[in-house]
C-alpha atoms as a PDB file:
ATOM      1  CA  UNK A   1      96.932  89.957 131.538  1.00  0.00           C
ATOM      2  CA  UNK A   2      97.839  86.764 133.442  1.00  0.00           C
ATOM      3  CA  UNK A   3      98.747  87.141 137.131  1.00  0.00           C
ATOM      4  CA  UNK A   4     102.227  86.220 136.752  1.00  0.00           C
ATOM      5  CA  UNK A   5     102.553  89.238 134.590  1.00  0.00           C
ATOM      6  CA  UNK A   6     100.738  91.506 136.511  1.00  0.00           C
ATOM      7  CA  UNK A   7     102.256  90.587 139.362  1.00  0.00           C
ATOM      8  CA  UNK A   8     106.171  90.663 137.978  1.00  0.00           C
ATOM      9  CA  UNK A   9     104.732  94.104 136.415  1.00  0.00           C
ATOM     10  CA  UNK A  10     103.177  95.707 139.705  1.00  0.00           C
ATOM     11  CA  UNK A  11     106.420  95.116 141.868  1.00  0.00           C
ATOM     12  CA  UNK A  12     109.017  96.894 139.229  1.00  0.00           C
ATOM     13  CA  UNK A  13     106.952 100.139 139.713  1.00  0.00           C
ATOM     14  CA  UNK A  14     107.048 102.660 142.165  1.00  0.00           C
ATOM     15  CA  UNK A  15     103.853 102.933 143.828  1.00  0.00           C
ATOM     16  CA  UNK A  16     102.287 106.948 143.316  1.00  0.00           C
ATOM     17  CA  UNK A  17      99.357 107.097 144.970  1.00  0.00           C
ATOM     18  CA  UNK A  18      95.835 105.462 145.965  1.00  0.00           C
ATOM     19  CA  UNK A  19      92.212 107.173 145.978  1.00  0.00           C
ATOM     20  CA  UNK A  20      89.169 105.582 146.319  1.00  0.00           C
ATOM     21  CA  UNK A  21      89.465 102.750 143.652  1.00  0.00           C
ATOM     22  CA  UNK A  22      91.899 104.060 141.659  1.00  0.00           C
ATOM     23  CA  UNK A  23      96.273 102.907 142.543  1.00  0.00           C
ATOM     24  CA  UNK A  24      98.558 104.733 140.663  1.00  0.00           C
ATOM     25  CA  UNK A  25     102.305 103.478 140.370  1.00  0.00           C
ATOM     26  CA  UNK A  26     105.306 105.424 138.293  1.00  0.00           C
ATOM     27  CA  UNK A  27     107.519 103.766 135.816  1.00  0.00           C
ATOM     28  CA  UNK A  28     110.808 104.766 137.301  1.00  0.00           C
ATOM     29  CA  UNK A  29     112.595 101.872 135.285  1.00  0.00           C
ATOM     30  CA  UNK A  30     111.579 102.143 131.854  1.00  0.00           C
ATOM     31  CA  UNK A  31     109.382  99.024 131.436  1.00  0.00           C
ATOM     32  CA  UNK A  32     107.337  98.375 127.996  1.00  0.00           C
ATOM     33  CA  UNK A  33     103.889  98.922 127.964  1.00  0.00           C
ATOM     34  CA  UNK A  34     102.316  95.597 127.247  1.00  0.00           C
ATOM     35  CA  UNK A  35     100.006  96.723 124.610  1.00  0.00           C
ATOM     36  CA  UNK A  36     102.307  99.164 122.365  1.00  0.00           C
ATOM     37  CA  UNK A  37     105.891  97.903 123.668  1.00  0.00           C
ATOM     38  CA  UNK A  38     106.876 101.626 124.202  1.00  0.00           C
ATOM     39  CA  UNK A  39     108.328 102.675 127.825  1.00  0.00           C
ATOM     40  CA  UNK A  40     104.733 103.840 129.540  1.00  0.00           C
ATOM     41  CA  UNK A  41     105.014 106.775 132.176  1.00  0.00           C
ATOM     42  CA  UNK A  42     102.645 106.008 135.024  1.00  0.00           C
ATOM     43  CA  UNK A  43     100.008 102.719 135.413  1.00  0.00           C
ATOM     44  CA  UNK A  44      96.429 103.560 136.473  1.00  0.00           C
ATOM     45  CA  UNK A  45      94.232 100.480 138.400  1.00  0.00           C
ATOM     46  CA  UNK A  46      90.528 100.928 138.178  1.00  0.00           C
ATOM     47  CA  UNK A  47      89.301  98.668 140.760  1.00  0.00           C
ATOM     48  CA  UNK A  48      85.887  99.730 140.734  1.00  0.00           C
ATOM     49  CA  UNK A  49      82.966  99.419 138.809  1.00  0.00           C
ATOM     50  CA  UNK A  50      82.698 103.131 138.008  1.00  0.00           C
ATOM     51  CA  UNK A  51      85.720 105.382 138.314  1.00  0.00           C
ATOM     52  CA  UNK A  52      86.182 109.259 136.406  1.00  0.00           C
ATOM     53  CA  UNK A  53      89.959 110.864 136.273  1.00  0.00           C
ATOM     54  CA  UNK A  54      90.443 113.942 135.948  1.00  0.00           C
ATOM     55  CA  UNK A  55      93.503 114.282 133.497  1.00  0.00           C
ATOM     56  CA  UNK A  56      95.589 117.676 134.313  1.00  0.00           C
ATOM     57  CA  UNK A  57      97.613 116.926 130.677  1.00  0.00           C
ATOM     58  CA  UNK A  58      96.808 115.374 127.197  1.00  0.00           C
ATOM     59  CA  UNK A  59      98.625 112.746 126.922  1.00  0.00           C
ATOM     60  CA  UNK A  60      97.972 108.862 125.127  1.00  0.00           C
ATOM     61  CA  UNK A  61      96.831 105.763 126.851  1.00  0.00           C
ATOM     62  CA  UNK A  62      97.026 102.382 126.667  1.00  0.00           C
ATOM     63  CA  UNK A  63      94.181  99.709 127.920  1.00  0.00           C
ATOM     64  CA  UNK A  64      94.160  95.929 128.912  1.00  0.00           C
ATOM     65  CA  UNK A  65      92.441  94.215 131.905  1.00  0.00           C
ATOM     66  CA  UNK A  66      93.401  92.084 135.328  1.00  0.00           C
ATOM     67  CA  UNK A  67      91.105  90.088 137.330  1.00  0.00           C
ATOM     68  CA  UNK A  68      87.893  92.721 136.106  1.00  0.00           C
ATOM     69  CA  UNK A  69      90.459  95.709 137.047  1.00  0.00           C
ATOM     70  CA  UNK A  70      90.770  98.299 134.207  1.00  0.00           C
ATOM     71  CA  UNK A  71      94.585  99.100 133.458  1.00  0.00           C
ATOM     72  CA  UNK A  72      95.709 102.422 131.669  1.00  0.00           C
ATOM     73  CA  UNK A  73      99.492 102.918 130.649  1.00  0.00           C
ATOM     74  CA  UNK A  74      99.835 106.675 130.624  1.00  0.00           C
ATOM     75  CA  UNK A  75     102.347 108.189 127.616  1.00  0.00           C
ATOM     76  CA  UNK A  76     103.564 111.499 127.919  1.00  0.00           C
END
């Protein structure tokens, strides 16, 4: 993903909350995840080299990549 696009994509979301190297930020407006094109729930920004989640729900994700940060699209 291109910074333009991160960018534009980062300020339309409501930022959730930050821990260690992992941001999270809430889609409260419906935008499509770039990988699948459906509405994603939540974006998750691995900033370091090593991070673990623990998931409290099954639920799908999508991956791509921004300046060596790992980005997951969370759907519900």
């Amino acid at each position: 993903m291109d910074d333009a696009a991160y960018n534009e994509l980062v300020s339309s979301l409501t930022p959730y909350e930050e821990a260690g190297g992992v941001k999270t930020y809430t889609n409260t407006v419906s935008l499509a995840c770039p990988a699948c094109e459906e509405p994603f729930d939540d974006l998750v920004v691995c900033r370091d080299e090593f991070d673990s989640l623990e998931l409290s729900k099954v639920m799908d994700l999508c991956v791509s990549t921004h300046d060596g940060n790992v980005l997951l699209f969370t759907h519900q």
